[in-house]
C-alpha atoms as a PDB file:
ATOM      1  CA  UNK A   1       2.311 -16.911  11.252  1.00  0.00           C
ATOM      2  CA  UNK A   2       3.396 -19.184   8.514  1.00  0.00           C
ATOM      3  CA  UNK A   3       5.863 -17.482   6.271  1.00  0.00           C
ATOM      4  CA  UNK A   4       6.035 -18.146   2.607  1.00  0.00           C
ATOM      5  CA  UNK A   5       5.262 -17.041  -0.853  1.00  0.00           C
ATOM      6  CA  UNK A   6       1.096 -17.922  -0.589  1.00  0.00           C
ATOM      7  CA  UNK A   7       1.025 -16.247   2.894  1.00  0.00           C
ATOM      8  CA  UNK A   8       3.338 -13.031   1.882  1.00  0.00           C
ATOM      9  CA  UNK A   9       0.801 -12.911  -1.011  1.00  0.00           C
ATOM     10  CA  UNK A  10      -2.032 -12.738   0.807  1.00  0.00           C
ATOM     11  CA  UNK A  11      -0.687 -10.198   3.039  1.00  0.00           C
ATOM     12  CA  UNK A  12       0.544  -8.169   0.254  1.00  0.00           C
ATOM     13  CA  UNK A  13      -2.783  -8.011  -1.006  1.00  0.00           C
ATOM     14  CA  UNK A  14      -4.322  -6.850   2.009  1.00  0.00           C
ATOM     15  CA  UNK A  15      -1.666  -3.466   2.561  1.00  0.00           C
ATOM     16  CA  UNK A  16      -4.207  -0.989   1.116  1.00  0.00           C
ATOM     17  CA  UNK A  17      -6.840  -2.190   3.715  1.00  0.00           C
ATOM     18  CA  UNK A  18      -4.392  -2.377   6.316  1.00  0.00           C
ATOM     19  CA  UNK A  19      -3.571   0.993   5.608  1.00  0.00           C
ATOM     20  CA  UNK A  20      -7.030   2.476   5.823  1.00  0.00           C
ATOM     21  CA  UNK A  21      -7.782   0.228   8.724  1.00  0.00           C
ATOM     22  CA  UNK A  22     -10.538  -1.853   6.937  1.00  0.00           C
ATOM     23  CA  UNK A  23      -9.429  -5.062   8.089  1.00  0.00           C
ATOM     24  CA  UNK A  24     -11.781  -7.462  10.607  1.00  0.00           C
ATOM     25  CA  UNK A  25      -9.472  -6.984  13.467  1.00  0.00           C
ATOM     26  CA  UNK A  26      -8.404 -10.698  13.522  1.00  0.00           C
ATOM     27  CA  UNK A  27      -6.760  -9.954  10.136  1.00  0.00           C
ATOM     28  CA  UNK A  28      -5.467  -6.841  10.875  1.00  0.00           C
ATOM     29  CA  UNK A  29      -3.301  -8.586  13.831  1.00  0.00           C
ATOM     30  CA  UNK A  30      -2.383 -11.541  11.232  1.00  0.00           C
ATOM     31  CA  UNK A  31      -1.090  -8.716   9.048  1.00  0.00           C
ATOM     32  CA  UNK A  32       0.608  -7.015  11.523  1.00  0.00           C
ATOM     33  CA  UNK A  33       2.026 -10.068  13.057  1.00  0.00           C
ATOM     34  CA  UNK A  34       3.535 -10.944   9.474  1.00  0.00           C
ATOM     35  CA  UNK A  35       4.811  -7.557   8.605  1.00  0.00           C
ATOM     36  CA  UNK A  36       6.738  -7.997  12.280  1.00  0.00           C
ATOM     37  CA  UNK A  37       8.396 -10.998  11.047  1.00  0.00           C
ATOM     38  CA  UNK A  38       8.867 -10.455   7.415  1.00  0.00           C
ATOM     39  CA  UNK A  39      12.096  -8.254   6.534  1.00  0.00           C
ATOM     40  CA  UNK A  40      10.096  -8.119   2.465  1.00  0.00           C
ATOM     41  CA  UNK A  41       6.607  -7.519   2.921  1.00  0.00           C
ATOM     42  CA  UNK A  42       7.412  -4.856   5.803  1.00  0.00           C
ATOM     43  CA  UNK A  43       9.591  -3.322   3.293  1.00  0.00           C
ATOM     44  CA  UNK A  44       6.736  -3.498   0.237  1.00  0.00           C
ATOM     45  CA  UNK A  45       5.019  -1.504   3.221  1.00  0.00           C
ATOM     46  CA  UNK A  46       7.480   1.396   3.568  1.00  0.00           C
ATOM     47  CA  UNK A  47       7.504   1.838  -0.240  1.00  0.00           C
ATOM     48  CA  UNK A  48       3.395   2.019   0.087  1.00  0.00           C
ATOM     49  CA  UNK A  49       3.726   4.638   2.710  1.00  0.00           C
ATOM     50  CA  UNK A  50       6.767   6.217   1.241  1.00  0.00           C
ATOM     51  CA  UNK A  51       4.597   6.502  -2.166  1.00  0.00           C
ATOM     52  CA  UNK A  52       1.146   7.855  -0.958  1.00  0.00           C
ATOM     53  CA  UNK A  53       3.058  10.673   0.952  1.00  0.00           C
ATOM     54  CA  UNK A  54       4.703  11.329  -2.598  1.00  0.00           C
ATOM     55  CA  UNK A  55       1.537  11.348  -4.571  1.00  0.00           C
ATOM     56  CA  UNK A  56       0.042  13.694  -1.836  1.00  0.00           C
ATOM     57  CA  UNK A  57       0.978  16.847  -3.780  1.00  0.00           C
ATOM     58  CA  UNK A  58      -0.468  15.721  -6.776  1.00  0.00           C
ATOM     59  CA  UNK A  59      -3.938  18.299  -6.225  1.00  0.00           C
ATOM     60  CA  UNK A  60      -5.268  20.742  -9.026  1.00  0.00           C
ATOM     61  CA  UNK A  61      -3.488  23.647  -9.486  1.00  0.00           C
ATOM     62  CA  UNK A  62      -0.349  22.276  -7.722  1.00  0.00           C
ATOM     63  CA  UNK A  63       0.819  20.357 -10.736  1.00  0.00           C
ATOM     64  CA  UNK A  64       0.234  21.471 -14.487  1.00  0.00           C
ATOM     65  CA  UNK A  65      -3.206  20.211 -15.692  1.00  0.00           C
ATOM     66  CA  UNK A  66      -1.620  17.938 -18.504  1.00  0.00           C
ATOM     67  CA  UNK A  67       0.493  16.477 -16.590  1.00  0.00           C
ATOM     68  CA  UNK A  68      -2.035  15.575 -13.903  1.00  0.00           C
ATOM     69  CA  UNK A  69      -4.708  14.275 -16.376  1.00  0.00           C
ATOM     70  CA  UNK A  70      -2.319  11.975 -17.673  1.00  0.00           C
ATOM     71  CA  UNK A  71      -1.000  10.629 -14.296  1.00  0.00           C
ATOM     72  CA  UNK A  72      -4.424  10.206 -13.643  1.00  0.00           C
ATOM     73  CA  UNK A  73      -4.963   7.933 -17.032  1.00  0.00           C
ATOM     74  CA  UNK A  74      -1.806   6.224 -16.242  1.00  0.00           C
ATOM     75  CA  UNK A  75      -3.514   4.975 -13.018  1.00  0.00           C
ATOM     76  CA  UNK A  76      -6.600   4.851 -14.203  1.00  0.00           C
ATOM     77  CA  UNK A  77      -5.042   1.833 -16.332  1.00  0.00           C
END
């Protein structure tokens, strides 16, 4: 796979499907073959991961209410 800003974007665009496995499966391979071969985007990846397993305690009544509602306006955003 061609490797270069245009293509990196594209891929980098497509992580949250990729991740949830929403991809046609020729694009999922494209995606995976790129993240195989690209030290940057696999690493944009990792963070991805790395975040949603952070953000996984973030449930009512596990973090104070104000400080949830305005996480949730900050995303919201």
């Amino acid at each position: 796979m061609e490797q270069g800003p245009s293509e990196c974007d594209a891929v980098l665009a497509s992580l949250t499907d990729y991740l949830d496995d929403a991809l046609p499966p020729g694009r999922r391979a494209g995606v995976a073959a790129h993240l195989g071969s690209c030290p940057g985007c696999a690493a944009w990846l990792a963070q991805l991961r790395a975040t949603i397993a952070a953000l996984r305690c973030l449930r009512d009544g596990v973090v104070p209410p104000p400080v949830l509602a305005a996480l949730r306006d900050s995303f919201s955003r």
